[in-house]
C-alpha atoms as a PDB file:
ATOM      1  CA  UNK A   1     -13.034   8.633   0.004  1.00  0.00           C
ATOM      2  CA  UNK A   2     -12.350   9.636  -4.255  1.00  0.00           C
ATOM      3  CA  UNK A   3     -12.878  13.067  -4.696  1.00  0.00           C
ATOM      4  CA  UNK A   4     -13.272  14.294  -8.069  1.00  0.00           C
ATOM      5  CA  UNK A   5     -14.969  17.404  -9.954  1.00  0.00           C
ATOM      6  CA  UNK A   6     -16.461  17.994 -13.257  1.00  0.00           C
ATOM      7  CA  UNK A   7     -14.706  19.151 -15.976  1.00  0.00           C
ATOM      8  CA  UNK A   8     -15.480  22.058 -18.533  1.00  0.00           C
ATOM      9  CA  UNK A   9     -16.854  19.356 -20.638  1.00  0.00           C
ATOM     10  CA  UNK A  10     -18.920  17.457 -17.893  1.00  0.00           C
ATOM     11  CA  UNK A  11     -16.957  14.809 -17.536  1.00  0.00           C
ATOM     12  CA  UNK A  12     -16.691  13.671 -13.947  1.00  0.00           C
ATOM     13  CA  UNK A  13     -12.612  13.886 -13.298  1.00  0.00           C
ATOM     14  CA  UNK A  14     -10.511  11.490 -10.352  1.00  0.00           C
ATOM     15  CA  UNK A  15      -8.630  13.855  -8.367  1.00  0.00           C
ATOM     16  CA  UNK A  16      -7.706  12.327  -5.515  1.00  0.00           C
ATOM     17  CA  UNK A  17      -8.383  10.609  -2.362  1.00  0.00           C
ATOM     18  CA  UNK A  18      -8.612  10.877   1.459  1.00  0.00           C
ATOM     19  CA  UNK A  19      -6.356   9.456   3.989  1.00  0.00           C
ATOM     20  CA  UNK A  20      -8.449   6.935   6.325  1.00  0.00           C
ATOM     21  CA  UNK A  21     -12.173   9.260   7.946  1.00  0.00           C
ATOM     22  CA  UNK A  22     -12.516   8.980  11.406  1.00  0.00           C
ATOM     23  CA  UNK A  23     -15.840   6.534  12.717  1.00  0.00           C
ATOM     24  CA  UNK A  24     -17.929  10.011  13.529  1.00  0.00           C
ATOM     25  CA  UNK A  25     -16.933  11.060  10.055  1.00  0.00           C
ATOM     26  CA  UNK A  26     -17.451   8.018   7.646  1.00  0.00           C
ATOM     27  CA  UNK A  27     -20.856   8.190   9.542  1.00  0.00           C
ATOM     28  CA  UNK A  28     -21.738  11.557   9.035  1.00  0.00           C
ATOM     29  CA  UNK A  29     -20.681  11.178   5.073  1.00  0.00           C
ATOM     30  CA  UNK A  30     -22.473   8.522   4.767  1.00  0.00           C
ATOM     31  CA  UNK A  31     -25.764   9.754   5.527  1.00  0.00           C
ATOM     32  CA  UNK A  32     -24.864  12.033   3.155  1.00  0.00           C
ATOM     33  CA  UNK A  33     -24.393   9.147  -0.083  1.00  0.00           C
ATOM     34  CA  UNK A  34     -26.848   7.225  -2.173  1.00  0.00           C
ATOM     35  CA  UNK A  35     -26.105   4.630  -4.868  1.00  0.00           C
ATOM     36  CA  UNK A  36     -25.529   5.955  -8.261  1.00  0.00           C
ATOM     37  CA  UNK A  37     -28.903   6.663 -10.464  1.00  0.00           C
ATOM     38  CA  UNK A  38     -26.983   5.105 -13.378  1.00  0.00           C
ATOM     39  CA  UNK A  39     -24.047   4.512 -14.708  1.00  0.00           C
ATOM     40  CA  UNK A  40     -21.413   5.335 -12.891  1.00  0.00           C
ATOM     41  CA  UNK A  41     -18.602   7.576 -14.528  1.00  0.00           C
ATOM     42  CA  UNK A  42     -15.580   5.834 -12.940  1.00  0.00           C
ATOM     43  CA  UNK A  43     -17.340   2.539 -13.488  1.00  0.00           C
ATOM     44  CA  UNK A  44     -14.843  -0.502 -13.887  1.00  0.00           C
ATOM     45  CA  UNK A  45     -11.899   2.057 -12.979  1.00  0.00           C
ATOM     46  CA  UNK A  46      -9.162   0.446 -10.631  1.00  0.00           C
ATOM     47  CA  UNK A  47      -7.674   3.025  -8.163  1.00  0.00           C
ATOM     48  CA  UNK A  48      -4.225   2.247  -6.131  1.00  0.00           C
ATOM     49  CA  UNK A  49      -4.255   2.139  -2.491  1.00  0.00           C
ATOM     50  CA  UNK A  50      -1.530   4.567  -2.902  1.00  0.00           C
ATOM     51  CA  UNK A  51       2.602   4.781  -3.322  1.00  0.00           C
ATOM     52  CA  UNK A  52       4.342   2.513  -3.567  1.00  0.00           C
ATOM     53  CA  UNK A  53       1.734  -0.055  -3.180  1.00  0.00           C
ATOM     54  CA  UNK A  54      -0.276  -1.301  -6.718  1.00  0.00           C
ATOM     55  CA  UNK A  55      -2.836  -3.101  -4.499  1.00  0.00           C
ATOM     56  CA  UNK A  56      -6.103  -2.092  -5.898  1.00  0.00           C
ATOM     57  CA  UNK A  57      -8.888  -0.019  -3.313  1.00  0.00           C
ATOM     58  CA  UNK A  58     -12.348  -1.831  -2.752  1.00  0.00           C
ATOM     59  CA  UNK A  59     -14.547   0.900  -4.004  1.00  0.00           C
ATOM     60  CA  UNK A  60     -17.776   1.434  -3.832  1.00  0.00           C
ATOM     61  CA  UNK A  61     -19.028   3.521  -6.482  1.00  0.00           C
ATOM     62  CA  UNK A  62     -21.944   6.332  -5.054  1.00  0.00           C
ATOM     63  CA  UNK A  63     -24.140   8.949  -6.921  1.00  0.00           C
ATOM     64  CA  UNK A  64     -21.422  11.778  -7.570  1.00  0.00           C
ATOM     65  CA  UNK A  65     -23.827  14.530  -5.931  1.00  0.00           C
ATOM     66  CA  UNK A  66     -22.049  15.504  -2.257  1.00  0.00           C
ATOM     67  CA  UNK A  67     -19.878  18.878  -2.719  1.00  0.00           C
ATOM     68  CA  UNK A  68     -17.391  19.087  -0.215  1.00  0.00           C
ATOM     69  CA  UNK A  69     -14.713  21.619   0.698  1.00  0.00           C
ATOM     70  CA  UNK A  70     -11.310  20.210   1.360  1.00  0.00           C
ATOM     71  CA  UNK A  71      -7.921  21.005   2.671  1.00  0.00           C
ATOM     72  CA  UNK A  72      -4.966  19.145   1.190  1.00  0.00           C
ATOM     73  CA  UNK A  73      -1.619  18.749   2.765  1.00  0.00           C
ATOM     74  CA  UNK A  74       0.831  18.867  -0.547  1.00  0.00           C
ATOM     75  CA  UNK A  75       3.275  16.429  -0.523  1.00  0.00           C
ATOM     76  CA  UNK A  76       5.499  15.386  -3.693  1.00  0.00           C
ATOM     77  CA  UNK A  77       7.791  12.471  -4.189  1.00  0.00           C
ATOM     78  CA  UNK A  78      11.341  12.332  -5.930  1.00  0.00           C
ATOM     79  CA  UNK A  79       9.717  12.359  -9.266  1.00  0.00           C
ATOM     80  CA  UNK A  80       7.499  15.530  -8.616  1.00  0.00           C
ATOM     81  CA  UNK A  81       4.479  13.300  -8.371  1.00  0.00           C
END
C-alpha cells in the first residue's frame, strides 16, 4: 500500500509504503477503496519496489479518501536514507 498525506498547500504528498498486508488485511482495506473520482494526483508516477531494486511497483491508483493510523519501524541505510 502508498501512503501519503496532504500538504499545507493541498497537494497530495508520497510518503511511503507498506511492507506486503496480510490476506485478512488487503481484504479488509479493500472494502475500504474506490477508484479515483478523477484525476489521480500520483497519476503516471513510477514508484520502486524498494532498495536496492529499481523494478517499478504495479500500482493501482484509488480515490485518496481512507485515513489510516500507522506505526513505522525506522530503519536508515549507509547514506541516511
Amino acid at each position: 500500500m502508498l501512503l501519503g498525506r496532504y500538504d499545507a498547500a493541498g497537494r497530495l504528498q508520497f510518503t511511503g509504503r507498506s511492507t506486503t498486508l496480510s490476506q485478512a488485511a488487503g481484504r479488509a482495506l479493500a472494502d475500504l477503496l474506490a477508484p479515483p473520482t478523477g484525476a489521480h494526483p500520483w497519476q503516471g508516477w513510477t514508484f520502486s519496489a524498494g532498495w536496492p531494486t529499481q523494478r517499478a511497483l504495479d500500482v493501482l491508483l484509488v480515490e485518496p479518501d481512507v485515513v489510516m493510523e500507522v506505526a513505522v519501524d525506522v530503519a536508515r541505510d549507509s547514506a541516511g536514507r
